[in-house]
Protein backbone atom coordinates (compact mmCIF):
# COMPACT_ATOMS: atom_id res chain seq x y z
CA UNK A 1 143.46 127.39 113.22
CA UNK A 2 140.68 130.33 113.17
CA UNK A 3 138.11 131.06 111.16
CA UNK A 4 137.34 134.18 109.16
CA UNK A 5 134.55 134.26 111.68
CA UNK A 6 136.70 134.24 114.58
CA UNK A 7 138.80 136.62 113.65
CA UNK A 8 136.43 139.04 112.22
CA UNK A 9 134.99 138.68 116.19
CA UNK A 10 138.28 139.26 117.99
CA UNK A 11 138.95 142.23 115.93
CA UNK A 12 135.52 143.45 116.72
CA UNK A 13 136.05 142.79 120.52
CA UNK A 14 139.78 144.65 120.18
CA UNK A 15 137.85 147.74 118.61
CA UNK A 16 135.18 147.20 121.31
CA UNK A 17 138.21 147.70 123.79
CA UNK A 18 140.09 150.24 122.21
CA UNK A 19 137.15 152.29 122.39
CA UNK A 20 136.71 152.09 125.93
CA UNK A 21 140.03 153.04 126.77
CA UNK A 22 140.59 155.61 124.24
CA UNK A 23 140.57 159.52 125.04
CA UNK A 24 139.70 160.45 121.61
CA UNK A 25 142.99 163.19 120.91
CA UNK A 26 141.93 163.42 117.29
CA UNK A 27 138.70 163.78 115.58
CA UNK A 28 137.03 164.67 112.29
CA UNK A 29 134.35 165.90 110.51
CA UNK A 30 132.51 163.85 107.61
CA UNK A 31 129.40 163.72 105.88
CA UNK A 32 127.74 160.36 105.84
CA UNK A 33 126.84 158.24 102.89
CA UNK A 34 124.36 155.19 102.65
CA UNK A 35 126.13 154.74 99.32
CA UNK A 36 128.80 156.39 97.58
CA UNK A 37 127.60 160.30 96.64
CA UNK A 38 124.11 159.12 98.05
CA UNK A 39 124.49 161.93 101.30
CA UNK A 40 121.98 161.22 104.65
CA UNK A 41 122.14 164.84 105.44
CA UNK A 42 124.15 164.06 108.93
CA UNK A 43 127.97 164.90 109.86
CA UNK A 44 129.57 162.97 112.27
CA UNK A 45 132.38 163.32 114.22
CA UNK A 46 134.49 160.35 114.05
CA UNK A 47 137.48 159.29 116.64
CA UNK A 48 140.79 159.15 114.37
CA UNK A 49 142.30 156.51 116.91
CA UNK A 50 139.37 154.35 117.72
CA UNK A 51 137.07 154.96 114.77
CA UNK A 52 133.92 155.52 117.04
CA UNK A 53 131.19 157.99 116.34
CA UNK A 54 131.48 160.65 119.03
CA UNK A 55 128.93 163.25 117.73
CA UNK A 56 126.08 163.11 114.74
CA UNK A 57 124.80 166.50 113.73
CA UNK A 58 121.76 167.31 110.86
CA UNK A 59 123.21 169.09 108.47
CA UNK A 60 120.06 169.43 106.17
CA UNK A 61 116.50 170.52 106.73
CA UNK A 62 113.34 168.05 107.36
CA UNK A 63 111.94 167.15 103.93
CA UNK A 64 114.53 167.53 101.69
CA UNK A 65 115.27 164.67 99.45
CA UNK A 66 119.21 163.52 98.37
């Protein structure tokens, strides 16, 4: 039998893979959030296959606060 553990560290390694492998056919846009409405002021473009981060953008000037 596995652990939560272990398979929270196979599915990790499966992303891991996925990512390698995939050519990233879809992507979005979204804004990202250290907490829910809390914005960092970056947009990143996110894989809709593989989930990985394939561009990060500033969307908001130096020295504004959220």
């Amino acid at each position: 039998m596995m652990t939560a553990k272990e398979i929270r560290e196979k599915a990790d390694k499966d992303v891991e893979e996925l990512q390698k492998i995939c050519n990233h056919p879809e992507s979005l846009w979204t804004e990202e959030c250290w907490a829910p409405g809390h914005f960092t002021g970056r947009s990143l473009k996110i894989c809709k296959i593989c989930e990985k981060m394939l561009l990060e953008t500033n969307t908001r000037s130096e020295g504004l606060a959220c």
